[in-house]
N, C-alpha and C. Protein backbone atom coordinates (compact mmCIF):
# COMPACT_ATOMS: atom_id res chain seq x y z
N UNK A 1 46.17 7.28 31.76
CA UNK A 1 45.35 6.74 30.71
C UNK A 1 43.89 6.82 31.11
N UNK A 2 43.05 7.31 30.07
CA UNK A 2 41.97 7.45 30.47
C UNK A 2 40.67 5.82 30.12
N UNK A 3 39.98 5.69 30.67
CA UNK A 3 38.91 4.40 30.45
C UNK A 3 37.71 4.78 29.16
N UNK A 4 37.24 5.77 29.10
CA UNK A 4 36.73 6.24 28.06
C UNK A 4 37.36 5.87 26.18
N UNK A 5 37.34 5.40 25.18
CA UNK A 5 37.16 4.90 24.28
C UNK A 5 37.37 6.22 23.09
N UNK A 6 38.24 5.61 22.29
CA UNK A 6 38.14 6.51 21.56
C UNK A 6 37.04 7.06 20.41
N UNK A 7 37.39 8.38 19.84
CA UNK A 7 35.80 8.18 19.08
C UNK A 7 36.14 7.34 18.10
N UNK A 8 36.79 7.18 17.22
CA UNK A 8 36.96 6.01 16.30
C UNK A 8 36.03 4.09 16.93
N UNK A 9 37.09 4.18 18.01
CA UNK A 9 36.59 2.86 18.57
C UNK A 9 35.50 2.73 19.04
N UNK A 10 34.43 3.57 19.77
CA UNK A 10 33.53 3.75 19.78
C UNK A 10 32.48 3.60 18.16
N UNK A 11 32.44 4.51 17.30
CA UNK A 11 32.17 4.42 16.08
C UNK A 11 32.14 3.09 15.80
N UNK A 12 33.17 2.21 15.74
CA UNK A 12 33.42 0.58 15.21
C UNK A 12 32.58 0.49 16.09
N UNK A 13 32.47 0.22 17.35
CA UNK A 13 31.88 -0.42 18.36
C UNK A 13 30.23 -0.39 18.08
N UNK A 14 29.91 0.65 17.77
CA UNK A 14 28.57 1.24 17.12
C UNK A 14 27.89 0.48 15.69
N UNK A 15 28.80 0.40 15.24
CA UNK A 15 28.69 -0.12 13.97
C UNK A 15 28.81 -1.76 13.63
N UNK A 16 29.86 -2.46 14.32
CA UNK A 16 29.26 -3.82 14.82
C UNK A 16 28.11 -4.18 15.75
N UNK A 17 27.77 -3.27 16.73
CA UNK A 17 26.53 -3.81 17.02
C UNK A 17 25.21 -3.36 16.54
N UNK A 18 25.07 -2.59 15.66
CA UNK A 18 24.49 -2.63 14.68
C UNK A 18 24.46 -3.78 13.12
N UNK A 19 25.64 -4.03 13.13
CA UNK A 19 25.84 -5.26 12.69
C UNK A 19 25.06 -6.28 13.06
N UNK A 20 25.60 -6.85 14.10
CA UNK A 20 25.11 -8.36 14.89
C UNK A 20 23.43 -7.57 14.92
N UNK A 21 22.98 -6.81 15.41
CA UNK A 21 21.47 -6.78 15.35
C UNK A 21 20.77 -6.99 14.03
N UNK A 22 21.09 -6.83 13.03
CA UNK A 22 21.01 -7.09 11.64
C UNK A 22 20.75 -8.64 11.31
N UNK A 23 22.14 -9.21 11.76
CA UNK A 23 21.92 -10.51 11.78
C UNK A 23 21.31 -11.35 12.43
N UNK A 24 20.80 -10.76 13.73
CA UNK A 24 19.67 -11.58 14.70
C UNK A 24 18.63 -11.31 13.94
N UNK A 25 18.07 -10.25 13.58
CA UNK A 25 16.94 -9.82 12.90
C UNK A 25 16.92 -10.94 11.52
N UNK A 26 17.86 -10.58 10.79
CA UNK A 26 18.04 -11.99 9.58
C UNK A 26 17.21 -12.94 10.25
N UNK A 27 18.48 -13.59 11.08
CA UNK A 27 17.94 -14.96 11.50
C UNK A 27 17.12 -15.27 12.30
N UNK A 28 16.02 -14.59 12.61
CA UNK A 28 14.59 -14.75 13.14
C UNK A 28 13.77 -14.81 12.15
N UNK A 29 13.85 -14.41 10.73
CA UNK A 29 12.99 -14.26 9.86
C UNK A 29 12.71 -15.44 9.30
N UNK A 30 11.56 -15.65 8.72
CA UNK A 30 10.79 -16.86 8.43
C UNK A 30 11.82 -17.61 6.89
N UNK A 31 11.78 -18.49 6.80
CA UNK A 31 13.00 -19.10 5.62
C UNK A 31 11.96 -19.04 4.23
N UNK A 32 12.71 -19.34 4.03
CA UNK A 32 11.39 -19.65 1.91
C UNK A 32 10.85 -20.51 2.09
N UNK A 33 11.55 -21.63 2.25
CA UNK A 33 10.60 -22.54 2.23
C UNK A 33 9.92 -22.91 3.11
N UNK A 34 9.79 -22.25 3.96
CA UNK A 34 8.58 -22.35 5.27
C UNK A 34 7.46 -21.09 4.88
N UNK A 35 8.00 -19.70 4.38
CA UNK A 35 6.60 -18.94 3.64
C UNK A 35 6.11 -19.35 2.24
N UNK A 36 6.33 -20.21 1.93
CA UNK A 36 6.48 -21.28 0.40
C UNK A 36 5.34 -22.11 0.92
N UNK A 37 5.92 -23.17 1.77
CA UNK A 37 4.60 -24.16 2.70
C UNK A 37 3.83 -23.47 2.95
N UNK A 38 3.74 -22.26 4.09
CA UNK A 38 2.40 -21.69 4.78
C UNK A 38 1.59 -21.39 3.38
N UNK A 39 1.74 -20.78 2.25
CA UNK A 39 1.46 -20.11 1.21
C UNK A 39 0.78 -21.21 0.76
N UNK A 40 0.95 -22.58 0.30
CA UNK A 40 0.24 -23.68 -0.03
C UNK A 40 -0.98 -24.03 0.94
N UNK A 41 -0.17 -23.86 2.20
CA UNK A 41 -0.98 -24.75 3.05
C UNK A 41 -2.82 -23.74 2.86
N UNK A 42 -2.06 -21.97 2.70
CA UNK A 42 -3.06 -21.30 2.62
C UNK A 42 -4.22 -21.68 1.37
N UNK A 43 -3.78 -21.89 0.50
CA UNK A 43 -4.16 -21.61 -0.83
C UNK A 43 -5.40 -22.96 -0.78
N UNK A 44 -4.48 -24.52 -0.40
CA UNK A 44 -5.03 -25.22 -0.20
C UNK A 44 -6.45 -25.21 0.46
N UNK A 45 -6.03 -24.29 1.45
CA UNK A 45 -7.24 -24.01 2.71
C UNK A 45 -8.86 -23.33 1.91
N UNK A 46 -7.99 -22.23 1.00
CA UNK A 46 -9.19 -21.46 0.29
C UNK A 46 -9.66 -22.04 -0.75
N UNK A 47 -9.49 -23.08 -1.47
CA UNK A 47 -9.71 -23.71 -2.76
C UNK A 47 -10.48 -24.67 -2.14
N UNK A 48 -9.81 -25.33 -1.16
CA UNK A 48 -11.43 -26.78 -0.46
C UNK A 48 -12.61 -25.77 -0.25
N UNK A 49 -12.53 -24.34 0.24
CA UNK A 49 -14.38 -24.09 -0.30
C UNK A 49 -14.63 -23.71 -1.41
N UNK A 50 -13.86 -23.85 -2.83
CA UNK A 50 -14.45 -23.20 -3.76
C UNK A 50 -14.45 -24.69 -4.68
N UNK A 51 -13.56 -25.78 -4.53
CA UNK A 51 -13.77 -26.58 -4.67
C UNK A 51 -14.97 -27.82 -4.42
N UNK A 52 -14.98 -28.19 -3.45
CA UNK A 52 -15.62 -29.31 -2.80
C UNK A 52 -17.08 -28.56 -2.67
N UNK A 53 -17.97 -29.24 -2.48
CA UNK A 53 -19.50 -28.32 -2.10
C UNK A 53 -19.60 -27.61 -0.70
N UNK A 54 -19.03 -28.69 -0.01
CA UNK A 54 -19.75 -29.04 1.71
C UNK A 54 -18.68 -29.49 2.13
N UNK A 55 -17.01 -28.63 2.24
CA UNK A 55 -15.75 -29.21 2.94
C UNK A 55 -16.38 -29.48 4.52
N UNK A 56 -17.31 -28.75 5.20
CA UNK A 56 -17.46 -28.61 6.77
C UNK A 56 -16.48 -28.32 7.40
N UNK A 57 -16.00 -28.49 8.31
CA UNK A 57 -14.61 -28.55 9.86
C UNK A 57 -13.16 -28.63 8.97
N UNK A 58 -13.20 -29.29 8.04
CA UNK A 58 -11.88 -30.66 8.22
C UNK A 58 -10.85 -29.25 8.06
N UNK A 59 -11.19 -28.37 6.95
CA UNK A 59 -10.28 -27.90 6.47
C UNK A 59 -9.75 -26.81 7.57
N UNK A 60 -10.51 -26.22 8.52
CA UNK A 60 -10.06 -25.92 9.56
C UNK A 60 -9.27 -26.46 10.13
N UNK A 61 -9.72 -27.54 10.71
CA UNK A 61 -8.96 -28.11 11.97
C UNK A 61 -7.57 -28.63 10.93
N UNK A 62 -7.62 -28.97 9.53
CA UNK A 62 -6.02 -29.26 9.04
C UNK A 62 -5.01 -28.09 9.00
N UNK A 63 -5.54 -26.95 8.82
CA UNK A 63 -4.34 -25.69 9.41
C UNK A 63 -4.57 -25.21 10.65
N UNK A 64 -5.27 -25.50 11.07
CA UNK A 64 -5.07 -24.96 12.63
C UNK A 64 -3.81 -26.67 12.94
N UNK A 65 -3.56 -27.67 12.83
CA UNK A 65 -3.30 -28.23 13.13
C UNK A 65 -1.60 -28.35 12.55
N UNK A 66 -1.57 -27.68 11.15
CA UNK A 66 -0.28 -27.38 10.63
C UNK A 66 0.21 -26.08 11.04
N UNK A 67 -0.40 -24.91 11.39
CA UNK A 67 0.03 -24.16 12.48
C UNK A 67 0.77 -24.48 13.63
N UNK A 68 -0.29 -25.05 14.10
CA UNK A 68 0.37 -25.61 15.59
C UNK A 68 1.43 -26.38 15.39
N UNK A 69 1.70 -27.17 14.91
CA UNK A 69 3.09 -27.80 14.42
C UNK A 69 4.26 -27.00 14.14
N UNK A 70 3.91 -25.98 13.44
CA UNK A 70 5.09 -24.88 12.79
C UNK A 70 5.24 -24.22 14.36
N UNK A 71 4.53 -23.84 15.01
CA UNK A 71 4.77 -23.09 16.17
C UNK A 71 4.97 -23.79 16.82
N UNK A 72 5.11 -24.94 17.06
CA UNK A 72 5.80 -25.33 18.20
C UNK A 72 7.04 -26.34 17.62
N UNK A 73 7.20 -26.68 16.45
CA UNK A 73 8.81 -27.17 15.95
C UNK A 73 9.72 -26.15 15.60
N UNK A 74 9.16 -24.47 15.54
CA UNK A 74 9.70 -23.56 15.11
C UNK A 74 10.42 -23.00 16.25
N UNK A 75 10.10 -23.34 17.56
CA UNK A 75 10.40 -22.89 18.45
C UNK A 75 11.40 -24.09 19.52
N UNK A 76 11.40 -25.19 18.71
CA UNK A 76 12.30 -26.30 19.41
C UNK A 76 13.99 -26.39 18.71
N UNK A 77 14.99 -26.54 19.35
CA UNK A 77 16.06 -26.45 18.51
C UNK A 77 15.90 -27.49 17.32
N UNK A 78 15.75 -28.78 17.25
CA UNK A 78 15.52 -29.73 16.33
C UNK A 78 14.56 -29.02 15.19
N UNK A 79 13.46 -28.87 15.81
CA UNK A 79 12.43 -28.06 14.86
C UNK A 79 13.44 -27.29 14.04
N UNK A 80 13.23 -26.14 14.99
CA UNK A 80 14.17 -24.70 14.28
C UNK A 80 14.89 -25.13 13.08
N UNK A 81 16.08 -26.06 13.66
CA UNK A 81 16.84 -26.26 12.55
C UNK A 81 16.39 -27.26 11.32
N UNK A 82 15.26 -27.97 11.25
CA UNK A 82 14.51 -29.09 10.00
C UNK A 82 13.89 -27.78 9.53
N UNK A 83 13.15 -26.73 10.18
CA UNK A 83 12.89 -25.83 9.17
C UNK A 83 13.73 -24.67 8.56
N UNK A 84 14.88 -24.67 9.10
CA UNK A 84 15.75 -23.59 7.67
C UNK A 84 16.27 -22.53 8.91
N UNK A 85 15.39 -22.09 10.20
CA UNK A 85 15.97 -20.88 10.45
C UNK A 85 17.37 -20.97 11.07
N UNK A 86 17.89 -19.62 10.52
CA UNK A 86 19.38 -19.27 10.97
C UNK A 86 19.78 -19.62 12.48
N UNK A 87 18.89 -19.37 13.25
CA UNK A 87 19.66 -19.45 14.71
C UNK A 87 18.14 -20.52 15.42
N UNK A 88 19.09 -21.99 15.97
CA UNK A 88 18.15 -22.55 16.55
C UNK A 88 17.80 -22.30 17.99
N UNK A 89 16.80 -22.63 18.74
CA UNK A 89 16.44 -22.88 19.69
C UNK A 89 14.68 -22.01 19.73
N UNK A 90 14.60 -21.21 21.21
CA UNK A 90 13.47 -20.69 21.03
C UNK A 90 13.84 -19.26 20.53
N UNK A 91 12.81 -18.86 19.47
CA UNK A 91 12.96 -17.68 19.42
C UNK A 91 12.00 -17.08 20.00
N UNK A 92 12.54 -15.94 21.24
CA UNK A 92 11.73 -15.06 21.65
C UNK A 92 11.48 -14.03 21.42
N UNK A 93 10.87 -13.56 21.37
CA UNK A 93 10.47 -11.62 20.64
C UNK A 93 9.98 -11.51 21.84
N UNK A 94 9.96 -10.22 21.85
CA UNK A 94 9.74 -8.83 23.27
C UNK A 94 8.29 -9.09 23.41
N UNK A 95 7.53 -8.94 24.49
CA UNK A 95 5.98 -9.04 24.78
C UNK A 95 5.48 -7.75 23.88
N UNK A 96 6.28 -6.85 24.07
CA UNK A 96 5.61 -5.59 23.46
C UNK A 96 5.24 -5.92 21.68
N UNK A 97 6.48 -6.48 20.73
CA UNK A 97 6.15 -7.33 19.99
C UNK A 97 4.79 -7.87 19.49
N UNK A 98 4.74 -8.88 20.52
CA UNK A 98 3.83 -9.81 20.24
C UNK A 98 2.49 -9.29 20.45
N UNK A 99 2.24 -8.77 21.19
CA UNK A 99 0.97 -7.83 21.63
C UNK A 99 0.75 -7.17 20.67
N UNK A 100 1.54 -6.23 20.07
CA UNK A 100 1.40 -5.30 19.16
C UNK A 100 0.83 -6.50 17.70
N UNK A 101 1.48 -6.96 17.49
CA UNK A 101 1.32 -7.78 16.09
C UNK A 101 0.16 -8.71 16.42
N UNK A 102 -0.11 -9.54 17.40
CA UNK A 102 -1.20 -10.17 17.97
C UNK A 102 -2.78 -9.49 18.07
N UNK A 103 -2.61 -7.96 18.33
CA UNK A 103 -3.37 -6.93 18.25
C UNK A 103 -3.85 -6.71 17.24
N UNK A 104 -2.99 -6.38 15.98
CA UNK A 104 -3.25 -6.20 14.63
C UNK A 104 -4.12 -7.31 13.75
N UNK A 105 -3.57 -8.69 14.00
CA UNK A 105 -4.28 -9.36 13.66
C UNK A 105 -5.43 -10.08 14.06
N UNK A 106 -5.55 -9.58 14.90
CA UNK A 106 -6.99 -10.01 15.88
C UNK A 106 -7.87 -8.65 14.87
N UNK A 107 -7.43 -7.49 14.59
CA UNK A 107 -7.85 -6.17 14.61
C UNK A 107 -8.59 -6.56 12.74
N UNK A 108 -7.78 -6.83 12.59
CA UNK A 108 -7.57 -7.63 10.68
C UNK A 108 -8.38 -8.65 10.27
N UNK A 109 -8.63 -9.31 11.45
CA UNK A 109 -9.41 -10.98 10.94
C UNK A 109 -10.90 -9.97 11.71
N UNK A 110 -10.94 -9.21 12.48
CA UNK A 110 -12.52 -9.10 12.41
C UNK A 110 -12.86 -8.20 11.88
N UNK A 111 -12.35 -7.01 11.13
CA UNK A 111 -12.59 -6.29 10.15
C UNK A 111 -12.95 -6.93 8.67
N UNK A 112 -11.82 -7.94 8.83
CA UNK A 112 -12.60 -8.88 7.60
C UNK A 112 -13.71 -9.87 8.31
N UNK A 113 -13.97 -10.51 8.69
CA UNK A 113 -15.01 -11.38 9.35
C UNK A 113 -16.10 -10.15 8.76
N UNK A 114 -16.28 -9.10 9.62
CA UNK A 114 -17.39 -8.19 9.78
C UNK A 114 -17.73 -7.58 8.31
N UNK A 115 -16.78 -7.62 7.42
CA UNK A 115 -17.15 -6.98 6.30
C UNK A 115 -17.10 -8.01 5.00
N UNK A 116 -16.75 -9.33 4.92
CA UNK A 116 -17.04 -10.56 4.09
C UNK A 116 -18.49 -10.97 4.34
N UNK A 117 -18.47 -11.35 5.86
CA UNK A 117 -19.54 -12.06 5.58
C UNK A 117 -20.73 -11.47 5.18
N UNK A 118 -21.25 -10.44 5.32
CA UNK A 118 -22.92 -10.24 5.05
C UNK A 118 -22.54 -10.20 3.43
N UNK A 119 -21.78 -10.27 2.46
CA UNK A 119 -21.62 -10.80 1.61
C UNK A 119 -21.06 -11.83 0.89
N UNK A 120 -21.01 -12.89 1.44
CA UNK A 120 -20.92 -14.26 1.21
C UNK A 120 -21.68 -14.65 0.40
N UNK A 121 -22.84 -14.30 0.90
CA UNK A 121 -23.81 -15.33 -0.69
C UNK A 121 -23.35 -14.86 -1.77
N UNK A 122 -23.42 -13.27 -2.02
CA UNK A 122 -23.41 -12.72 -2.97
C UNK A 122 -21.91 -13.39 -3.42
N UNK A 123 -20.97 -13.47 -2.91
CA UNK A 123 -19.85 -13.69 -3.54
C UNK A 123 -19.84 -15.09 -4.13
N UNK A 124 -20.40 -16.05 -3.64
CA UNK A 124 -20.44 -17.27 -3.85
C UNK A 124 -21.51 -17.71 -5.15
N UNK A 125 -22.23 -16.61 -5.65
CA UNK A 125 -22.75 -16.51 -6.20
C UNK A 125 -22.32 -15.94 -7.79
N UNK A 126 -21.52 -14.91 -7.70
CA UNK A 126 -21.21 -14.16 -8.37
C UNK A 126 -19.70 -14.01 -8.88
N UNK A 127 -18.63 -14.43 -8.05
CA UNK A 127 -17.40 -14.01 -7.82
C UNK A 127 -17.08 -15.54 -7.87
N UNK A 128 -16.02 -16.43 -8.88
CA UNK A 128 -15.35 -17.62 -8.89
C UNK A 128 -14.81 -18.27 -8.23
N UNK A 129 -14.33 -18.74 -7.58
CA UNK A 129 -13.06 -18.98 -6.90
C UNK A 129 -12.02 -17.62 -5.82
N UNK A 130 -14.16 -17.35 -5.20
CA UNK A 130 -13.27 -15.97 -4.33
C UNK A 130 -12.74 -16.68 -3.10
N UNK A 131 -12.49 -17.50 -2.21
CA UNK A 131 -11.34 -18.09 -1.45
C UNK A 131 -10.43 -18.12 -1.91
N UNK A 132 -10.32 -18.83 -2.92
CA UNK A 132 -8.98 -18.87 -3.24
C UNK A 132 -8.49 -17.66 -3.49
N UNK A 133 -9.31 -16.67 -4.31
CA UNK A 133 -8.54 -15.64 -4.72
C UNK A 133 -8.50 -14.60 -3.72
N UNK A 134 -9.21 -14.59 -2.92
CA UNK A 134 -9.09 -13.99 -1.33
C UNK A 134 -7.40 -14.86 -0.57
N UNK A 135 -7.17 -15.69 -0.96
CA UNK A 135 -6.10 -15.93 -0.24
C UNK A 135 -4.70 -16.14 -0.67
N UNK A 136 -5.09 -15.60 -2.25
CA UNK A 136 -4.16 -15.16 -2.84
C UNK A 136 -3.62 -13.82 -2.68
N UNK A 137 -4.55 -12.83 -2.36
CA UNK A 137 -4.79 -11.62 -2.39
C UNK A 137 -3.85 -11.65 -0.50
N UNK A 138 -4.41 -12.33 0.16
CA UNK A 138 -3.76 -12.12 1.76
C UNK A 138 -2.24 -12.74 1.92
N UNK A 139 -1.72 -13.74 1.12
CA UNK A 139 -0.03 -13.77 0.33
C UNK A 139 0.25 -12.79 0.32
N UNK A 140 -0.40 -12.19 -0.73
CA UNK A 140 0.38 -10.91 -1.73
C UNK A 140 1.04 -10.17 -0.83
N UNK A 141 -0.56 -9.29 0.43
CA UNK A 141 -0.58 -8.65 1.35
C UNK A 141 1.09 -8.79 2.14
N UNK A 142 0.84 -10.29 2.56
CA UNK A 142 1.88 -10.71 3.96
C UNK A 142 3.17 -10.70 3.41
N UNK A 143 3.09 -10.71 2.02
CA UNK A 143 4.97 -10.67 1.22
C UNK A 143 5.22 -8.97 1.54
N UNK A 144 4.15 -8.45 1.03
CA UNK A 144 4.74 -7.00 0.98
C UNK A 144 4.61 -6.15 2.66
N UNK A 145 4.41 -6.66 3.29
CA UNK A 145 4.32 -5.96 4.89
C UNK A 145 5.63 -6.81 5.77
N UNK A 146 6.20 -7.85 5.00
CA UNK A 146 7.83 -8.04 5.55
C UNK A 146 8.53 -7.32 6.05
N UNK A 147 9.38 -6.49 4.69
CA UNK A 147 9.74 -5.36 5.12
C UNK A 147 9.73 -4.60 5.97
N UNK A 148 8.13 -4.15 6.50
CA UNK A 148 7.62 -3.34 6.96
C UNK A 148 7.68 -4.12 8.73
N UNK A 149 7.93 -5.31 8.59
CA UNK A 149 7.46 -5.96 9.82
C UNK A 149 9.26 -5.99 10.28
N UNK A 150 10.43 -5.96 9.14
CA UNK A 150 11.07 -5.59 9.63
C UNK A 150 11.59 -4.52 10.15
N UNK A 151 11.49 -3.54 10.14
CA UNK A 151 11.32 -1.59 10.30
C UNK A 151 10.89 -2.20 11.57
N UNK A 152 9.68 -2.80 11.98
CA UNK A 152 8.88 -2.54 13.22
C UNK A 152 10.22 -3.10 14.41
N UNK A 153 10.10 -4.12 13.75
CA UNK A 153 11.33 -5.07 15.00
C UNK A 153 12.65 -4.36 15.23
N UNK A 154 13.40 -3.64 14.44
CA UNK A 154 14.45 -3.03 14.78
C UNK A 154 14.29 -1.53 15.21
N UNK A 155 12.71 -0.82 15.28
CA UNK A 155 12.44 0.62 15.78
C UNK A 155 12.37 -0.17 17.07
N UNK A 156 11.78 -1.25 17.29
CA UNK A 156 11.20 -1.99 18.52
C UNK A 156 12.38 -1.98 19.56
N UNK A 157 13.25 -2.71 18.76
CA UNK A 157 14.36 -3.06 19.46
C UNK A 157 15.55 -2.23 20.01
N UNK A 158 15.17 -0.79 19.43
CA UNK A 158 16.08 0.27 19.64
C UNK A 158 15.31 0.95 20.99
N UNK A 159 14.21 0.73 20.65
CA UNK A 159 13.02 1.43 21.93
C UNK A 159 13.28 0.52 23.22
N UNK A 160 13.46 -0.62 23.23
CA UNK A 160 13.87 -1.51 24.36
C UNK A 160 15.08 -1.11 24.72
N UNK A 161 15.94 -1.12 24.03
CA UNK A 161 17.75 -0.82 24.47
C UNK A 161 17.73 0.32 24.92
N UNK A 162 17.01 1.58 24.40
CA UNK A 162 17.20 2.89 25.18
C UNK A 162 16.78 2.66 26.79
N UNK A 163 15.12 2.12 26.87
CA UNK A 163 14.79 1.94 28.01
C UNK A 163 15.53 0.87 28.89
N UNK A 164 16.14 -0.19 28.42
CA UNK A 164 17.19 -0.70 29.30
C UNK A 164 18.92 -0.07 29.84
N UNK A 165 19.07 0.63 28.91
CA UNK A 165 20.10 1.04 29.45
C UNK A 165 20.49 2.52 29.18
């Protein structure tokens, strides 16, 4: 008898773990009602400057502060599971991951920084409720690059498994 696998069983074998990677991938993904909240919390964020005259700090430091909360109850089993995701405890993603996506948005917030502001007055001037509608517009963006953010994590994750084994 030989130790080698048949091609059939192999094939299955292939195809459930392609499976289960599917479903880790699922259940890392952000729940509704946690991109539902961030989506408020955003909206909220852009409307106190088109709202209020002179918000100053506050409205900063209140999502930097509901951030930090989501990231670190998102990453506790208790957390994990009060917010919706499929599999509790920490979820870790690959450094390569995080770098990469950490990169982008570092790459994103000063491309916009650098190209909003020297028109700020003008917008504030001219343009209604452009926070808000600037952060309606960066929703829209982050719904439709999901997808796309899933593609990244499972090319990612195939690129790790080759190089591990």
């Amino acid at each position: 008898m030989t130790d080698r696998p048949s091609a059939e069983r192999a094939a299955l074998a292939l195809r459930e773990a392609r499976e289960y990677q599917g479903a880790a991938l699922t259940a890392r993904q952000e729940p509704l009602r946690v991109k539902v909240a961030l989506a408020l919390v955003g909206l909220a964020f852009g409307a106190s400057y088109d709202v209020f005259d002179d918000p100053g700090s506050t409205p900063v430091l209140m999502v930097t502060a509901v951030l930090w909360a989501h990231g670190i109850a998102s990453r506790t089993p208790r957390g994990a599971a009060l917010l919706g995701y499929g599999t509790t405890g920490a979820r870790n993603r690959p450094p390569a991951y995080v770098l990469a996506v950490l990169t982008a948005v570092a790459l994103l917030m000063a491309i916009g920084y650098f190209t909003i502001t020297p028109h700020s007055a003008y917008l504030n001037d001219h343009v209604p409720y452009w926070h808000t509608m600037g952060m309606l517009l960066l929703i829209m963006v982050t719904t439709a690059l999901t997808p796309l953010d899933t593609r990244f994590r499972k090319w990612l994750f195939k690129l790790i498994s080759k190089r591990a084994g």
